[in-house]
Protein backbone atom coordinates (compact mmCIF):
# COMPACT_ATOMS: atom_id res chain seq x y z
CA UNK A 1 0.82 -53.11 -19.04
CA UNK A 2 0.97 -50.59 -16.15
CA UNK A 3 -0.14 -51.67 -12.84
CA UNK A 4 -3.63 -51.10 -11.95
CA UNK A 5 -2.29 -48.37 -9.36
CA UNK A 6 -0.65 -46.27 -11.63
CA UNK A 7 -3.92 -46.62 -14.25
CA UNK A 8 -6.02 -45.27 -11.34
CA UNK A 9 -4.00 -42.55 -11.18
CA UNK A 10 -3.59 -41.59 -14.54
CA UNK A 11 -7.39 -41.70 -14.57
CA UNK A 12 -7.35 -39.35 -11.42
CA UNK A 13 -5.63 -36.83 -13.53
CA UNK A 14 -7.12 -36.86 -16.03
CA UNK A 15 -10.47 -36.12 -14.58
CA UNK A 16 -8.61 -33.84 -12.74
CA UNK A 17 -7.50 -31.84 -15.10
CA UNK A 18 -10.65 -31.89 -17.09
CA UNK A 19 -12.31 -30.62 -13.67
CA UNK A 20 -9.94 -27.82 -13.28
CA UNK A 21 -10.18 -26.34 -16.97
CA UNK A 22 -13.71 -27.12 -17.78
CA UNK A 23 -15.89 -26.33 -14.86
CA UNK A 24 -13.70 -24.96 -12.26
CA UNK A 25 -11.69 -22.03 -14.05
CA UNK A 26 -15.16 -20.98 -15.66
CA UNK A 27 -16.68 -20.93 -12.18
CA UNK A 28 -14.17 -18.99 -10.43
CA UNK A 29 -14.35 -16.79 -13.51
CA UNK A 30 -17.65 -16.46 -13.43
CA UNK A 31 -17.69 -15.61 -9.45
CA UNK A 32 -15.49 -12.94 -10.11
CA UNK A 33 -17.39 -11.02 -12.69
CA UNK A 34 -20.11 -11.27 -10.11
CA UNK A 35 -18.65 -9.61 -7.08
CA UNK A 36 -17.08 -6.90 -9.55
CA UNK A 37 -19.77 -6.48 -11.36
CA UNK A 38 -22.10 -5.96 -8.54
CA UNK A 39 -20.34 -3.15 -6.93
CA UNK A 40 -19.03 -1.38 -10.22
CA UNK A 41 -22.92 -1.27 -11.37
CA UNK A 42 -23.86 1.28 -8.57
CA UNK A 43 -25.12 4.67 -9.61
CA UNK A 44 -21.70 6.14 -9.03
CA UNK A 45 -18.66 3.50 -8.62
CA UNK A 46 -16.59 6.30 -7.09
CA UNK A 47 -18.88 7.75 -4.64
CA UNK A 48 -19.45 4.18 -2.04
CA UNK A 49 -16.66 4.47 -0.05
CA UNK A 50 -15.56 1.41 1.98
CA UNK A 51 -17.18 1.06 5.29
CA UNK A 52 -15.19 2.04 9.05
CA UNK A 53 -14.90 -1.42 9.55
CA UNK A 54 -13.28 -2.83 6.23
CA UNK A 55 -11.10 0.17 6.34
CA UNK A 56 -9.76 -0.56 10.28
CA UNK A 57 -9.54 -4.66 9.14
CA UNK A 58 -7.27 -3.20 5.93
CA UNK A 59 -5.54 -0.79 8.42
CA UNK A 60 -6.04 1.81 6.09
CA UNK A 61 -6.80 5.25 7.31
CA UNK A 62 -8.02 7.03 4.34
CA UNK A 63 -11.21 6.57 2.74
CA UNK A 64 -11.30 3.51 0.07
CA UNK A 65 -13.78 3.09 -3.03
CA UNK A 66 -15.94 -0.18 -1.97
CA UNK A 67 -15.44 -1.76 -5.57
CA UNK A 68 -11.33 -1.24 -4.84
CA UNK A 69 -11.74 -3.51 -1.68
CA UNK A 70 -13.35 -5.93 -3.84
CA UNK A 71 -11.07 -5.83 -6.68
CA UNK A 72 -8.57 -6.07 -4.34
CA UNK A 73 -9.84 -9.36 -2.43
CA UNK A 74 -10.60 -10.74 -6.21
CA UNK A 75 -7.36 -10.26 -6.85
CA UNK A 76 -5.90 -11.83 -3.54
CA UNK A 77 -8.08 -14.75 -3.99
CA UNK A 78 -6.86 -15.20 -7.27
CA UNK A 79 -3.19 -15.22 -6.43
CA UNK A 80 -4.12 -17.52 -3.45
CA UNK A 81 -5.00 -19.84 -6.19
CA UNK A 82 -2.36 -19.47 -8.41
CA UNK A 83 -0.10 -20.56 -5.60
CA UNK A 84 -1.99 -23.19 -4.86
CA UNK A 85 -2.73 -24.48 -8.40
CA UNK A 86 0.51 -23.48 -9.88
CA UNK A 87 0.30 -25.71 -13.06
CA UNK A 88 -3.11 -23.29 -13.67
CA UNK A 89 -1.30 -19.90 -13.19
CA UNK A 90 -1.37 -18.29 -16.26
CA UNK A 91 -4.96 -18.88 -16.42
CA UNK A 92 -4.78 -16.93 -12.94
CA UNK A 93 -2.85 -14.13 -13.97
CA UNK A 94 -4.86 -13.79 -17.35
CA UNK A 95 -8.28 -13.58 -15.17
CA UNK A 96 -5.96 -11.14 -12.66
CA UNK A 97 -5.08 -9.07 -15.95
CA UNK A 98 -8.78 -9.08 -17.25
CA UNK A 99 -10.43 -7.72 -14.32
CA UNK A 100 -7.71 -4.92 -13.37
CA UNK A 101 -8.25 -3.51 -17.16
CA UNK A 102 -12.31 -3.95 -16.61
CA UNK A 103 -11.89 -1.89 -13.46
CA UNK A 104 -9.84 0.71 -14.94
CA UNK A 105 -12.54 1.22 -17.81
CA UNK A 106 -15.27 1.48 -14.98
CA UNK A 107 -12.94 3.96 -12.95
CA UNK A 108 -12.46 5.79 -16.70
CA UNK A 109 -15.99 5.79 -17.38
CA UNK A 110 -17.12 6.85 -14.38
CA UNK A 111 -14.64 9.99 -13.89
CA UNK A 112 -15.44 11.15 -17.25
């Protein structure tokens, strides 16, 4: 019989884990779609440029789409996590993967 610390744990984990794959990787999935979905629903995706601001905090001095700058945060976020949740990278990367091919058929779309 394993001592009662060790079946504490175990338990820990297990909830855990269950946590993490059930509710949490939905959520931050979920999230996601949100913020990319709200700026890639506009009129015209490639016509709302970034404002002066975002662009001086990105350092950039030519004019950015706003949905890039979110797409690109999404994406930082997301590899923030996979750093920080390493045994739950793939899952990461596979979300990472989704949305870049989403926001390539929104840029497609919309340039057509």
């Amino acid at each position: 019989m394993a001592p009662p610390g060790q079946a504490k744990q175990c338990q820990l984990r297990t909830f855990l884990t269950y946590y993490i794959n059930d509710l949490f990787l939905h959520q931050v999935r979920t999230e996601i779609n949100k913020e990319i979905q709200a700026v890639s629903k506009t009129a015209d995706p490639l016509k709302v440029l970034a404002s002066a601001d975002t662009m001086k905090v990105l350092g950039v001095q030519r004019p950015l789409l706003q949905s890039t700058v979110v797409v690109e945060k999404s994406i930082q976020d997301l590899m923030t996590l996979m750093q920080d949740l390493s045994a739950y990278s793939n899952q990461f990367l596979e979300m990472v993967c989704d949305k870049l091919k989403e926001y390539k058929e929104v840029c497609n779309t919309s340039y057509r």
